[in-house]
Protein backbone atom coordinates (compact mmCIF):
# COMPACT_ATOMS: atom_id res chain seq x y z
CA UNK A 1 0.00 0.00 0.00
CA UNK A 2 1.04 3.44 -0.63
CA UNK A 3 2.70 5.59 2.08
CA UNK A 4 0.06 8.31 0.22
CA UNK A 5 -2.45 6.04 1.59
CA UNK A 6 -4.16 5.96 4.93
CA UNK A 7 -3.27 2.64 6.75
CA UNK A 8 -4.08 0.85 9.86
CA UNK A 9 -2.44 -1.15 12.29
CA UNK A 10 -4.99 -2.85 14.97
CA UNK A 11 -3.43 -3.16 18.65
CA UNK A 12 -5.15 -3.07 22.11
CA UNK A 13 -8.63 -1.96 20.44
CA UNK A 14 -6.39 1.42 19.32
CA UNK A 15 -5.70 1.68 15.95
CA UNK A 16 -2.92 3.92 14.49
CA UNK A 17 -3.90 5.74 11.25
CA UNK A 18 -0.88 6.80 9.91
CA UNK A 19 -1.64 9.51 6.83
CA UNK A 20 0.88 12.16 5.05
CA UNK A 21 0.12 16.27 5.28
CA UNK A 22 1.13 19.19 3.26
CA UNK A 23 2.32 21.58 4.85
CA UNK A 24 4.31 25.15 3.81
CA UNK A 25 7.83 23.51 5.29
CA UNK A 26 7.30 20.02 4.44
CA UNK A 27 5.16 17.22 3.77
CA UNK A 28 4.81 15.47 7.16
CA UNK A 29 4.46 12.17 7.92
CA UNK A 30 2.14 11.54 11.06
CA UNK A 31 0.32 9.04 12.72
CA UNK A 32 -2.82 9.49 14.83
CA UNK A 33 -4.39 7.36 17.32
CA UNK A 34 -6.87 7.73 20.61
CA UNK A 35 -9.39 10.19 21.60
CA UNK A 36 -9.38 12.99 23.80
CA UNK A 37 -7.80 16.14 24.18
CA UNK A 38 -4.79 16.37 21.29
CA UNK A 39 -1.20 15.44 22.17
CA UNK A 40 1.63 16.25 19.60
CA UNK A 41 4.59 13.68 19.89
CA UNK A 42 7.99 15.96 18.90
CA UNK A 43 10.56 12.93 17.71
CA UNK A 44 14.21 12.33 18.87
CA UNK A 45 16.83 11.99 16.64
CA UNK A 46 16.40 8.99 14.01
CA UNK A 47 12.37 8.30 15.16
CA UNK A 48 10.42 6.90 13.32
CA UNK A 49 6.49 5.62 13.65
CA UNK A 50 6.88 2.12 13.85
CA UNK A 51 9.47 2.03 16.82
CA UNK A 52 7.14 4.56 18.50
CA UNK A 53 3.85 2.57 18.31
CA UNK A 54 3.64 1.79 21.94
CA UNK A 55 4.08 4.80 23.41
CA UNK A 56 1.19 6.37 20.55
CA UNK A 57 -0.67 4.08 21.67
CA UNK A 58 -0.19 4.39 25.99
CA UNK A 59 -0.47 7.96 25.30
CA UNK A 60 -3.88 7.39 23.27
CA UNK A 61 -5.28 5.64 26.44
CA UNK A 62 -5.73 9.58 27.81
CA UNK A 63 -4.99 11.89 24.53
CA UNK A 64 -5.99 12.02 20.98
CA UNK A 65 -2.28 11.80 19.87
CA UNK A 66 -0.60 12.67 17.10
CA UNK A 67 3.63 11.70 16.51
CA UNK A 68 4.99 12.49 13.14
CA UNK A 69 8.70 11.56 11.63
CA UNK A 70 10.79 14.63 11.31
CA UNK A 71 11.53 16.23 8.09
CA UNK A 72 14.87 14.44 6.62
CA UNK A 73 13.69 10.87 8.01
CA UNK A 74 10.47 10.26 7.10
CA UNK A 75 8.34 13.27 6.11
CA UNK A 76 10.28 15.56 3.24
CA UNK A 77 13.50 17.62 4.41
CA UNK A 78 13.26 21.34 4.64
CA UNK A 79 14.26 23.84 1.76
CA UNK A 80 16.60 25.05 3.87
CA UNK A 81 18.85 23.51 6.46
CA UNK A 82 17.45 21.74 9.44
CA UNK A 83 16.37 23.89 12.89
CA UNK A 84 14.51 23.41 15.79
CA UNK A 85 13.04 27.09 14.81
CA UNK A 86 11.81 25.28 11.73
CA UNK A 87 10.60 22.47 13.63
CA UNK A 88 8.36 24.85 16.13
CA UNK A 89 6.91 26.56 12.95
CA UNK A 90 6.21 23.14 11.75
CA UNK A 91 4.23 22.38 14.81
CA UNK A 92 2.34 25.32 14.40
CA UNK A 93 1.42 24.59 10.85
CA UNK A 94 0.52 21.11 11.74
CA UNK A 95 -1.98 22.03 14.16
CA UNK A 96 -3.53 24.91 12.18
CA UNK A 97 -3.71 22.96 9.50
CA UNK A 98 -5.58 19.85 11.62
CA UNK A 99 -7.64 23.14 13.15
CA UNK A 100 -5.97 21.99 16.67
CA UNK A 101 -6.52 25.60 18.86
CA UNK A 102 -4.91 24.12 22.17
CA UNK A 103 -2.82 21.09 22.55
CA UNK A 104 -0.12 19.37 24.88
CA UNK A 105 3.41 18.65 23.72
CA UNK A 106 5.50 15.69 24.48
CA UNK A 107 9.50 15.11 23.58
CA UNK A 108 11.97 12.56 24.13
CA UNK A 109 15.92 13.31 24.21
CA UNK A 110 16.50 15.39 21.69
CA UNK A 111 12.68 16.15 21.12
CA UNK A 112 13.04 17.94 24.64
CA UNK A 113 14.85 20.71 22.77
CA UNK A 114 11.98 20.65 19.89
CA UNK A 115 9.44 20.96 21.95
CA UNK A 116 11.47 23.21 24.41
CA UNK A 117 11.48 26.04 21.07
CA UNK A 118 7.68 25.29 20.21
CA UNK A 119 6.50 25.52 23.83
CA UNK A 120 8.57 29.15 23.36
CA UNK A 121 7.20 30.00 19.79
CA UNK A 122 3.48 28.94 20.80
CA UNK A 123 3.15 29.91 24.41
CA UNK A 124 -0.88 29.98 25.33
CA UNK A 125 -1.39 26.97 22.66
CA UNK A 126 0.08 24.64 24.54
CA UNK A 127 -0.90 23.09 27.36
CA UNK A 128 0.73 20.52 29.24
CA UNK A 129 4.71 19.94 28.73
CA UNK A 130 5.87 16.19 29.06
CA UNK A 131 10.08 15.53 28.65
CA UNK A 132 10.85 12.66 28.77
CA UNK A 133 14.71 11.97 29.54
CA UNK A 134 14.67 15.40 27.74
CA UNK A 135 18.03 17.65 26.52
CA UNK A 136 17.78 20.70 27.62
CA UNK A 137 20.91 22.16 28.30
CA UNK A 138 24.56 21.46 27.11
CA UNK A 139 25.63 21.48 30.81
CA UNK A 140 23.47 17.87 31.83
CA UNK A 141 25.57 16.30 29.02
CA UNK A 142 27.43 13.83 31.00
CA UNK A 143 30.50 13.35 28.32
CA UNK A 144 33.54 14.13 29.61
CA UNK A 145 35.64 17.18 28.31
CA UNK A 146 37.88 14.95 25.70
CA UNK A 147 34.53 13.17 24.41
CA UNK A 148 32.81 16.52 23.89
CA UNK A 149 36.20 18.23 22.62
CA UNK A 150 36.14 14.98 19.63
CA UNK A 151 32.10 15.09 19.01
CA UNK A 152 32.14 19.23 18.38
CA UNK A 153 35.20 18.50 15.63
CA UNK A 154 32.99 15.69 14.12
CA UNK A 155 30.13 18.03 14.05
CA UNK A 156 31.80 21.25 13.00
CA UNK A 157 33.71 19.33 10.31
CA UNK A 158 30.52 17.93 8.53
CA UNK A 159 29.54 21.97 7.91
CA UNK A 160 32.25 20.79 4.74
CA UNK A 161 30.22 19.19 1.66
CA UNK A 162 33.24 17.05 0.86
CA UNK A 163 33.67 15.50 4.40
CA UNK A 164 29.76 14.77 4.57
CA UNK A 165 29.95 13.06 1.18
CA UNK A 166 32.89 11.15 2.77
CA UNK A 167 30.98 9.92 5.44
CA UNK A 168 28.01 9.08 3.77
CA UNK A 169 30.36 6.75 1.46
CA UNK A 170 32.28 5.76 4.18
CA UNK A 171 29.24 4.29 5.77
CA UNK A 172 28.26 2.48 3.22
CA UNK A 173 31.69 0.71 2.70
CA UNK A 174 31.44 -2.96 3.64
CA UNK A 175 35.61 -3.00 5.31
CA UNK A 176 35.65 0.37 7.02
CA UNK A 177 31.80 0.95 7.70
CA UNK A 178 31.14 -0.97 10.55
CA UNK A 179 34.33 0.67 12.68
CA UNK A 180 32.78 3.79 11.71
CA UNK A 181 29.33 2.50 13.33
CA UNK A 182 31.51 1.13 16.24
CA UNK A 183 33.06 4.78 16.69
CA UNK A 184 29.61 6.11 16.64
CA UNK A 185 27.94 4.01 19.13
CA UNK A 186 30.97 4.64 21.81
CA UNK A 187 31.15 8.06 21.10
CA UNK A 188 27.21 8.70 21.38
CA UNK A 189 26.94 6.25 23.96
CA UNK A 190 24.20 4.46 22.10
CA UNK A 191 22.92 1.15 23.58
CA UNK A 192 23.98 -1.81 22.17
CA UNK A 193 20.21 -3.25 21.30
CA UNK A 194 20.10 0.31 19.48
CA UNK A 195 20.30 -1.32 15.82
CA UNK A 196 21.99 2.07 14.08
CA UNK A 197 24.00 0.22 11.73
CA UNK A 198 20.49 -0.33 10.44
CA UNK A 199 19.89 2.60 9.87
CA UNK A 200 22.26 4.14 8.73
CA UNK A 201 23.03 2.17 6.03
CA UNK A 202 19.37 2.86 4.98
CA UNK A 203 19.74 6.69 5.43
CA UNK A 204 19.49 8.96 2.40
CA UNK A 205 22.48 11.49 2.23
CA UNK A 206 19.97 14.13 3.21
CA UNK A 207 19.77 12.61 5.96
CA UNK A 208 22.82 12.44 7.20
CA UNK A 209 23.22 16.50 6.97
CA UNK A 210 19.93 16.74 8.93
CA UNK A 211 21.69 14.52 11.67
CA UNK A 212 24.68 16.65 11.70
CA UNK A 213 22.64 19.98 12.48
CA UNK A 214 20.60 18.36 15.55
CA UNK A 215 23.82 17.15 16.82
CA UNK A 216 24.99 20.75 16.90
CA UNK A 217 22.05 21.96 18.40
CA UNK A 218 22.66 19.29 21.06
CA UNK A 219 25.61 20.22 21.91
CA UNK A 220 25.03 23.92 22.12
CA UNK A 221 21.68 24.39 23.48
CA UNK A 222 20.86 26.32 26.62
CA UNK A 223 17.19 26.82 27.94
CA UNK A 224 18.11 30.36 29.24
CA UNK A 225 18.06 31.83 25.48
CA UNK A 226 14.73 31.36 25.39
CA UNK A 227 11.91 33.13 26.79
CA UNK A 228 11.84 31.57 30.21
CA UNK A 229 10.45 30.49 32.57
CA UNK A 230 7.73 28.85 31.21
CA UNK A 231 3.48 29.57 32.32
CA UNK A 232 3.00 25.58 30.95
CA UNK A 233 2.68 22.48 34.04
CA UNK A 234 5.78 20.10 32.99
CA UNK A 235 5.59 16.29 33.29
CA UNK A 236 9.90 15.25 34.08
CA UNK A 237 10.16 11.92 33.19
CA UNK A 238 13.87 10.58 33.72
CA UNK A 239 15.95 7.48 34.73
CA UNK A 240 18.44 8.79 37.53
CA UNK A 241 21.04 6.57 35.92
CA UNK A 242 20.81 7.96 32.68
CA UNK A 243 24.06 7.78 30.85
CA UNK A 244 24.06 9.98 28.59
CA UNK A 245 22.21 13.04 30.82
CA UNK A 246 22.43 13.96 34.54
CA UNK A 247 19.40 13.74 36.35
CA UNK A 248 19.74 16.31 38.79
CA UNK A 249 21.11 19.09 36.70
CA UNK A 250 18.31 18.98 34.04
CA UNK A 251 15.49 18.20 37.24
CA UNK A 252 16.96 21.35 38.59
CA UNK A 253 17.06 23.15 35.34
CA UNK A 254 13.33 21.86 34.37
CA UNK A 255 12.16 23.27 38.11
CA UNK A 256 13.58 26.33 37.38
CA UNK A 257 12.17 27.06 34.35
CA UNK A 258 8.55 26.07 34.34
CA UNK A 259 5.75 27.41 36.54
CA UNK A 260 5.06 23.82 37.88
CA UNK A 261 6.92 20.55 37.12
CA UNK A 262 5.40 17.03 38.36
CA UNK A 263 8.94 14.35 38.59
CA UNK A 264 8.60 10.88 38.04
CA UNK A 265 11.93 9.05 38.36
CA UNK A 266 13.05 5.52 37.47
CA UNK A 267 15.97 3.85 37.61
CA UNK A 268 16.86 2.13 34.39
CA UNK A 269 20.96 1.91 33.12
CA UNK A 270 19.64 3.32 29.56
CA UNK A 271 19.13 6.53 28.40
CA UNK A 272 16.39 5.01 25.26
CA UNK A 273 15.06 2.01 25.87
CA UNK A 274 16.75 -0.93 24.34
CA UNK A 275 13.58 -2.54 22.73
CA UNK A 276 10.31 -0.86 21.19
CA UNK A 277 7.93 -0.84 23.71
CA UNK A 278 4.85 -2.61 24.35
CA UNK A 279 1.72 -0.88 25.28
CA UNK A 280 1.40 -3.77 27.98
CA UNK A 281 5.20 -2.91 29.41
CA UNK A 282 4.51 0.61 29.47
CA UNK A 283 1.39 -0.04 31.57
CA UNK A 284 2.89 -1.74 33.73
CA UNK A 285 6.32 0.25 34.17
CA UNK A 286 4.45 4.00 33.90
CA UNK A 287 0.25 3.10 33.82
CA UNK A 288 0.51 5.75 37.27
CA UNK A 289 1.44 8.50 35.02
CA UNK A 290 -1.67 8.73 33.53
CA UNK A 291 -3.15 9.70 36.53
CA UNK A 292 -1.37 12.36 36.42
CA UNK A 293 -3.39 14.24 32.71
């Protein structure tokens, strides 16, 4: 069936309708699932909808919810080059379009900082915040100063055409691609279940520039150049073991910055979860959250 198509995947009496959009920015791939009062799903890096079904689907238990694949993975990439300011407007767009007035946000890792800029680009539209293990500043980054001296080189050095062409080839070179995967993964601190190799060998070179840009903004943003704090109640939902973020910095930066903030903590050694999950795992590891819209 076409992606152009609407299809439909049947799962705990909730079906995901997954349909395509135009928009002005891009033509955005989305899925929809649930009833209730809407709930836009802001991706991480590399999401996509079908490693993402579970949690569309918790979420649905309480919201009318909405995820869609960012543009450069699976909805088409911006004119221009890739921004979380692009992203926000996007958002907008998206729920004008849908005629969505009021709506709460949700983001994961690097979705925090998405939905971080569209919470500050479309204040009194949004409603509740949710962050899950969320990026929100460059200071909860728990790499140490060598690790984040090497990953700002790698990122300032794909800015060059020639060196992203490089890559993309490199990648896609049966001897030397896999050490390049390997150097990733350590780097990144990626869990090993994490099947990126997958991916990107799969990934368009387009891609590969969008990735570059959101690991810039990752390693650069701050929360205090934006329009803080925040009139929006925040859901913080974070492992205290996280590897790749500290808990406490970005609790204490989330408190700081948002007029309320509810804290659920757990206590997994992962930063993403190693497996897709199940809407029956999530029920039973977070079904008390929902309590809490």
């Amino acid at each position: 069936m076409s992606r152009n198509l609407v299809t439909e995947a049947k799962m705990k009496n909730k079906k995901v309708i997954i349909k395509d959009i135009n928009l002005p920015l891009t033509r955005l791939h989305y899925a929809k699932c649930g009833s209730g009062p809407p709930l836009i799903i802001v991706p991480a890096t590399m999401s996509y909808i079908s490693a993402w079904t579970g949690l569309i689907q918790f979420m649905s238990q309480k919201f009318t919810t909405y995820f869609f694949e960012l543009p450069g993975y699976g909805s088409t990439p911006f004119k221009e080059n890739f921004s979380s300011e692009l992203i926000a407007k996007t958002v907008k767009t998206f729920a004008d379009k849908l005629e969505i007035k009021n709506f709460s946000i949700m983001g994961f890792s690097f979705g925090g900082i998405l939905t971080l800029k569209a919470v500050d680009y479309l204040k009194d539209r949004v409603d509740k915040v949710i962050l899950l293990s969320p990026c929100v500043s460059k200071r909860a980054i728990q790499f140490s100063r060598r690790r984040l001296i090497i990953a700002r080189l790698i990122v300032l050095s794909f800015k060059n055409n020639f060196i992203r062409e490089s890559v993309f080839k490199f990648i896609h070179n049966k001897r030397f691609g896999k050490h390049f995967v390997l150097f990733i993964r350590k780097l990144g601190k990626i869990e090993e279940t994490i099947p990126i190799e997958k991916i990107l060998i799969k990934m368009p070179k387009y891609t590969l520039d969008v990735l570059a840009y959101q690991a810039n903004e990752v390693l650069n943003f701050e929360i205090s150049n934006l329009n803080v704090p925040f009139n929006n109640d925040c859901c913080f939902v974070m492992s205290v073991n996280d590897p790749i973020l500290n808990f406490n910095k970005t609790e204490k930066i989330i408190r700081k910055n948002f007029k309320s903030c509810f804290v659920h903590k757990f206590y997994y050694p992962y930063h993403q979860m190693p497996e897709n999950p199940t809407v029956d795992w999530l029920n039973n590891e977070y079904g008390e959250l929902l309590k809490y819209f």
